[in-house]
N, C-alpha and C. Protein backbone atom coordinates (compact mmCIF):
# COMPACT_ATOMS: atom_id res chain seq x y z
N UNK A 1 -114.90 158.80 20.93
CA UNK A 1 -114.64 157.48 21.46
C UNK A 1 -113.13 157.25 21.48
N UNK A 2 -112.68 156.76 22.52
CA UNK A 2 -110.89 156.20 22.70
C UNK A 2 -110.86 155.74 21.46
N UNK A 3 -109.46 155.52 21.18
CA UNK A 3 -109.48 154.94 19.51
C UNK A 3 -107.69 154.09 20.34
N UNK A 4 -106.97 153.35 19.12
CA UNK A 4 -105.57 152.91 20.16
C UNK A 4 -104.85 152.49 18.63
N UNK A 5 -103.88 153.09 18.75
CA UNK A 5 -103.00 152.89 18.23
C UNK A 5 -102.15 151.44 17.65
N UNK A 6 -101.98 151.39 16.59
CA UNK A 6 -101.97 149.98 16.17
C UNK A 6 -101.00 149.59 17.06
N UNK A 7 -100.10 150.10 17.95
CA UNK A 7 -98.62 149.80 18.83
C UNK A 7 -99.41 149.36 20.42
N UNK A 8 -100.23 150.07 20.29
CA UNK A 8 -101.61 149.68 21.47
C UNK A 8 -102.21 148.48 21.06
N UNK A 9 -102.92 148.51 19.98
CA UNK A 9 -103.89 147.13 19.85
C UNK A 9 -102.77 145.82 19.89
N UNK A 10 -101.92 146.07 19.64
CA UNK A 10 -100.94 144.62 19.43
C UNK A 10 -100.80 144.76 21.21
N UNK A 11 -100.32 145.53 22.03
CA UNK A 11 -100.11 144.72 23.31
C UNK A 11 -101.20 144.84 23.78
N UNK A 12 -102.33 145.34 23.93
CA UNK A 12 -103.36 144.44 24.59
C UNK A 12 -103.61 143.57 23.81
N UNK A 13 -103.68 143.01 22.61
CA UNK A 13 -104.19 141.59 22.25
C UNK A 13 -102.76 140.68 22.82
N UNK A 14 -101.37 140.98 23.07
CA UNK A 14 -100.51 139.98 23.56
C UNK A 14 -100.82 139.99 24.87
N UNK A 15 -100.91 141.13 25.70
CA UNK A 15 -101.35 140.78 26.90
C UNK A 15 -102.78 140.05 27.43
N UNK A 16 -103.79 140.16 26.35
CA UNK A 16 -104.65 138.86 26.75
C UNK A 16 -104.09 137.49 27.02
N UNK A 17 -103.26 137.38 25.33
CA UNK A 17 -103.22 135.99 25.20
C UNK A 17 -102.58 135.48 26.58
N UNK A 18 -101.19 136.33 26.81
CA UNK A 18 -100.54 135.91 27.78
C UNK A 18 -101.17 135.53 28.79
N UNK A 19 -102.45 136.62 29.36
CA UNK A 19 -103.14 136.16 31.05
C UNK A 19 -104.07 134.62 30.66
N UNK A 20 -103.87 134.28 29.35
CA UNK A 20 -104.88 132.87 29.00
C UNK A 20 -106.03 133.40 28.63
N UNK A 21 -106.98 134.60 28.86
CA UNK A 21 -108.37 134.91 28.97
C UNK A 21 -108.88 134.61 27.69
N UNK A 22 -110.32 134.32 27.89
CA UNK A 22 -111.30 133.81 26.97
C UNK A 22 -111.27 134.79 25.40
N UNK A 23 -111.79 134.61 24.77
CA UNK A 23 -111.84 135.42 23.68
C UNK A 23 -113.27 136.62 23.78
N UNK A 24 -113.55 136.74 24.53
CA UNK A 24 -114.36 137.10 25.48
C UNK A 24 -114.04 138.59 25.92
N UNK A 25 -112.59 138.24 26.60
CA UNK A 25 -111.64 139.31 27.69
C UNK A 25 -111.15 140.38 26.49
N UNK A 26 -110.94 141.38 27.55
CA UNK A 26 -109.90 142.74 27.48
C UNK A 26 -109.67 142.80 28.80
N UNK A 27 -108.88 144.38 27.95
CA UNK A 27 -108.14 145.53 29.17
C UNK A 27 -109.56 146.03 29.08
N UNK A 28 -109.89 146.25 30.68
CA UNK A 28 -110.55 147.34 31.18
C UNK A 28 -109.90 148.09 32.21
N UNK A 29 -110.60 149.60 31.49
CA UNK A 29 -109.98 150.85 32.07
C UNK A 29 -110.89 151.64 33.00
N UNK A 30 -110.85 151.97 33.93
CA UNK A 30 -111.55 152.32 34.76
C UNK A 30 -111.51 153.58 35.42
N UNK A 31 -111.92 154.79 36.06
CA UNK A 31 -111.49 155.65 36.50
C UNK A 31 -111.19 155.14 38.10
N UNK A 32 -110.01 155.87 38.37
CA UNK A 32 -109.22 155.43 39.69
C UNK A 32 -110.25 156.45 40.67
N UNK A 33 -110.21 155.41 42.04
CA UNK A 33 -110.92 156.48 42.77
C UNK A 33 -109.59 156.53 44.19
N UNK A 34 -108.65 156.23 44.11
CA UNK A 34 -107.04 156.32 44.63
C UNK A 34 -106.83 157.52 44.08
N UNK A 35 -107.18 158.11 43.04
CA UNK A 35 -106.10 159.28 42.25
C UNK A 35 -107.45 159.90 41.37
N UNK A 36 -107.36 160.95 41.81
CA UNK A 36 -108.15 161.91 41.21
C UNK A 36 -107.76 161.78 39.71
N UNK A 37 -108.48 161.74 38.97
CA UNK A 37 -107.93 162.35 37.49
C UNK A 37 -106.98 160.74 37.02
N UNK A 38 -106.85 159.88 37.55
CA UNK A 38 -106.57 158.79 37.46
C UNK A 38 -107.34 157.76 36.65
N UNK A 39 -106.52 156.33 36.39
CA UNK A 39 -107.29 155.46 35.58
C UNK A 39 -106.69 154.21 36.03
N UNK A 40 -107.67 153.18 36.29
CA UNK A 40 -107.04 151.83 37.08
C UNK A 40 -107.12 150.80 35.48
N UNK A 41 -105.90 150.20 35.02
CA UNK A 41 -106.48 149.31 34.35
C UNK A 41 -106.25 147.59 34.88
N UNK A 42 -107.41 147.26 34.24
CA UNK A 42 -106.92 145.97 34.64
C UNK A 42 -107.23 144.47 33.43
N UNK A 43 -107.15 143.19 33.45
CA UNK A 43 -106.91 142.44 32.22
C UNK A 43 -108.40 141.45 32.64
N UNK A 44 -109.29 141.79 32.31
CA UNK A 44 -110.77 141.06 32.70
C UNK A 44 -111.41 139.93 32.04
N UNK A 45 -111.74 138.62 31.88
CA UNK A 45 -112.27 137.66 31.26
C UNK A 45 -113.92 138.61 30.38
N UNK A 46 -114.47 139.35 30.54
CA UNK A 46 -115.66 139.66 29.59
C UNK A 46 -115.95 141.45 30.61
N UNK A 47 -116.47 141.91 29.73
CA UNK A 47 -116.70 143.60 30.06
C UNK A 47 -117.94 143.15 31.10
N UNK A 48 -117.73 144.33 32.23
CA UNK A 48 -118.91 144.73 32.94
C UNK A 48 -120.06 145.03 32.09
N UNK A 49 -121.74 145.05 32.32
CA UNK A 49 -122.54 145.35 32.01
C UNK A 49 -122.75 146.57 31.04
N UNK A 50 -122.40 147.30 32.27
CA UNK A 50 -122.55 148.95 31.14
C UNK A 50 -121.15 149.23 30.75
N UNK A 51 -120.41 148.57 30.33
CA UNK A 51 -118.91 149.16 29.74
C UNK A 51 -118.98 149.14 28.71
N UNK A 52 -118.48 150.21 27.89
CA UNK A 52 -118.41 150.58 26.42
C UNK A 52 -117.13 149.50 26.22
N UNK A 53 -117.41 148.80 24.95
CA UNK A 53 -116.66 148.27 24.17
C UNK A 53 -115.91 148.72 22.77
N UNK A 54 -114.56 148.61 22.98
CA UNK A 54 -114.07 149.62 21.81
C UNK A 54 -112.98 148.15 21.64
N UNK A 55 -112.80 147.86 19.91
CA UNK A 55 -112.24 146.95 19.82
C UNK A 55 -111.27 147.64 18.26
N UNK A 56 -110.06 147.32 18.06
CA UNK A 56 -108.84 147.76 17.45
C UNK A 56 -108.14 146.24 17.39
N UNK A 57 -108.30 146.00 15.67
CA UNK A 57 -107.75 144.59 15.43
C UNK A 57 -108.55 143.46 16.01
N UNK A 58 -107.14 142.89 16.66
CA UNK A 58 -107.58 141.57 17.78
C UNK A 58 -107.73 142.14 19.13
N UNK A 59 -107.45 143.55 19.33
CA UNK A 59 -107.14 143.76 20.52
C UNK A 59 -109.36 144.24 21.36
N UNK A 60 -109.51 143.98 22.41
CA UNK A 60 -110.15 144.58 22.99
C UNK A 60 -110.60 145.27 24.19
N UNK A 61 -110.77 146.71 24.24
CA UNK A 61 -110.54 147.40 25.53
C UNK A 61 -111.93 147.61 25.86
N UNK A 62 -111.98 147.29 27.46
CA UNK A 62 -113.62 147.72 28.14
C UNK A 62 -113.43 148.89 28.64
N UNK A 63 -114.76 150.13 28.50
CA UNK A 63 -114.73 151.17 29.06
C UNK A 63 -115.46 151.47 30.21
N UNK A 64 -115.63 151.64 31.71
CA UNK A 64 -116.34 151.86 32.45
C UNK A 64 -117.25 153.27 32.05
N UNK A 65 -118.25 153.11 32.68
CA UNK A 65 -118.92 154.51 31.92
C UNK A 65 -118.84 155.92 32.72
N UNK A 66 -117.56 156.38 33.26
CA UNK A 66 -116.84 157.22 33.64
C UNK A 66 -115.56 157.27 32.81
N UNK A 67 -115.34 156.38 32.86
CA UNK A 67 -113.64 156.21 31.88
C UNK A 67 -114.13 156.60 30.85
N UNK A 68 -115.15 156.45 29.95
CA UNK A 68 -115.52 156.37 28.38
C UNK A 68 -115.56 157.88 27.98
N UNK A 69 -116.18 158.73 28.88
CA UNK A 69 -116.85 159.98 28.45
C UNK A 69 -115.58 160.64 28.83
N UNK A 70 -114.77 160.65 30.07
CA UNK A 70 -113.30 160.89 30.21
C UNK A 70 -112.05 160.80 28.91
N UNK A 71 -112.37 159.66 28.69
CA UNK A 71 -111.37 159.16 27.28
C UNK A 71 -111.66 159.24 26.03
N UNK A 72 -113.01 160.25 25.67
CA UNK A 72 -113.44 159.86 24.75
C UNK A 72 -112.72 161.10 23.52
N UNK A 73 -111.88 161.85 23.43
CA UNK A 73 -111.32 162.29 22.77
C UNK A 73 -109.79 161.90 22.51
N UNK A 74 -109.48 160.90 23.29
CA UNK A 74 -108.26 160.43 23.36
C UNK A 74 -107.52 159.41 22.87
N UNK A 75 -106.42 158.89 22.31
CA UNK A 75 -105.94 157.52 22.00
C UNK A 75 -105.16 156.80 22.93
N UNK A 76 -104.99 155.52 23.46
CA UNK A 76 -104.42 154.73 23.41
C UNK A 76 -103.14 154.62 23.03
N UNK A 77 -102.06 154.64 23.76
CA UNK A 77 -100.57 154.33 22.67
C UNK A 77 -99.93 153.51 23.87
N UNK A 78 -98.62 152.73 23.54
CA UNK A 78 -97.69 152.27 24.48
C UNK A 78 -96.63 152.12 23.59
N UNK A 79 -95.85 152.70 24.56
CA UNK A 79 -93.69 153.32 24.41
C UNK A 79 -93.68 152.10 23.75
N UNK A 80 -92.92 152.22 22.35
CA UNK A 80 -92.61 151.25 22.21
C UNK A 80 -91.71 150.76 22.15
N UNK A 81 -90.32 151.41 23.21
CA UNK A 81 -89.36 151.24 23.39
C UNK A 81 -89.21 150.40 24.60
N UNK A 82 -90.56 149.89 25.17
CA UNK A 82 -90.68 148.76 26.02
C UNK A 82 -92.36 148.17 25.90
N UNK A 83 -92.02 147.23 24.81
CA UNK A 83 -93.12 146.83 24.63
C UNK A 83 -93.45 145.55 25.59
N UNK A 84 -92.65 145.49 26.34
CA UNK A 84 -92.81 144.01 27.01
C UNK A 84 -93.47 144.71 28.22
N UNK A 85 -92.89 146.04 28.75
CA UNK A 85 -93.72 146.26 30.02
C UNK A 85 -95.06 147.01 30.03
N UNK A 86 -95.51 147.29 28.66
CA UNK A 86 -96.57 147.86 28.16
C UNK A 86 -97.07 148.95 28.57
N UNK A 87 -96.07 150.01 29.03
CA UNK A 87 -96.22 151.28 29.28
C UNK A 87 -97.14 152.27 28.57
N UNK A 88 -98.61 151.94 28.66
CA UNK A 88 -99.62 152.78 27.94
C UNK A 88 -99.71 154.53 28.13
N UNK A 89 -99.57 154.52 27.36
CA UNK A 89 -100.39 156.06 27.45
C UNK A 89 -101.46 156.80 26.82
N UNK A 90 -101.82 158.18 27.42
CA UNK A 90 -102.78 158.62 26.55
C UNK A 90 -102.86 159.81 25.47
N UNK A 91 -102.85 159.90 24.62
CA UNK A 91 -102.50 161.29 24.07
C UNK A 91 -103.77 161.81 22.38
N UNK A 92 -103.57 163.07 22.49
CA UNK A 92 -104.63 163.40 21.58
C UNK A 92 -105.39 162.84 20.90
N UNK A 93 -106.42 162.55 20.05
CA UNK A 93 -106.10 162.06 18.67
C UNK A 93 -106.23 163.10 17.74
């Protein structure tokens, strides 16, 4: 299962607060169908139906169920040498 880095869980829980969303919302991650091998994310008021829910802290990320089995050896991180533009990435765990 994705797992996210405590430098991760803090900006998606600031980037909720910021879009206003319910307590409800995350980041959902999605597989891109623009880009092969790609991932669309976006900032959603409550998870789709079948999206895996993976939650770190306050923070919570929705998984589409392509993204999940894709990401599921992977973590969550963002540079945190720009935490304001929340440059995520993905890397081992």
């Amino acid at each position: 299962m994705l797992t996210l880095t405590e430098n991760a869980s803090t900006a998606v829980h600031d980037l909720t607060v910021r879009a206003g969303l319910p307590d409800t919302g995350g980041l959902r991650i999605a597989e891109s169908d623009a880009q092969s091998g790609g991932f669309e994310l976006a900032l959603v008021p409550a998870p789709a139906p079948e999206d895996e829910v993976v939650t770190a802290g306050e923070a919570t990320v929705f998984l589409a169920p392509g993204a999940s089995a894709s990401l599921s050896d992977l973590r969550l991180d963002v540079d945190s040498a720009t935490p304001e533009a929340a440059a995520f990435t993905l890397v081992p765990q």
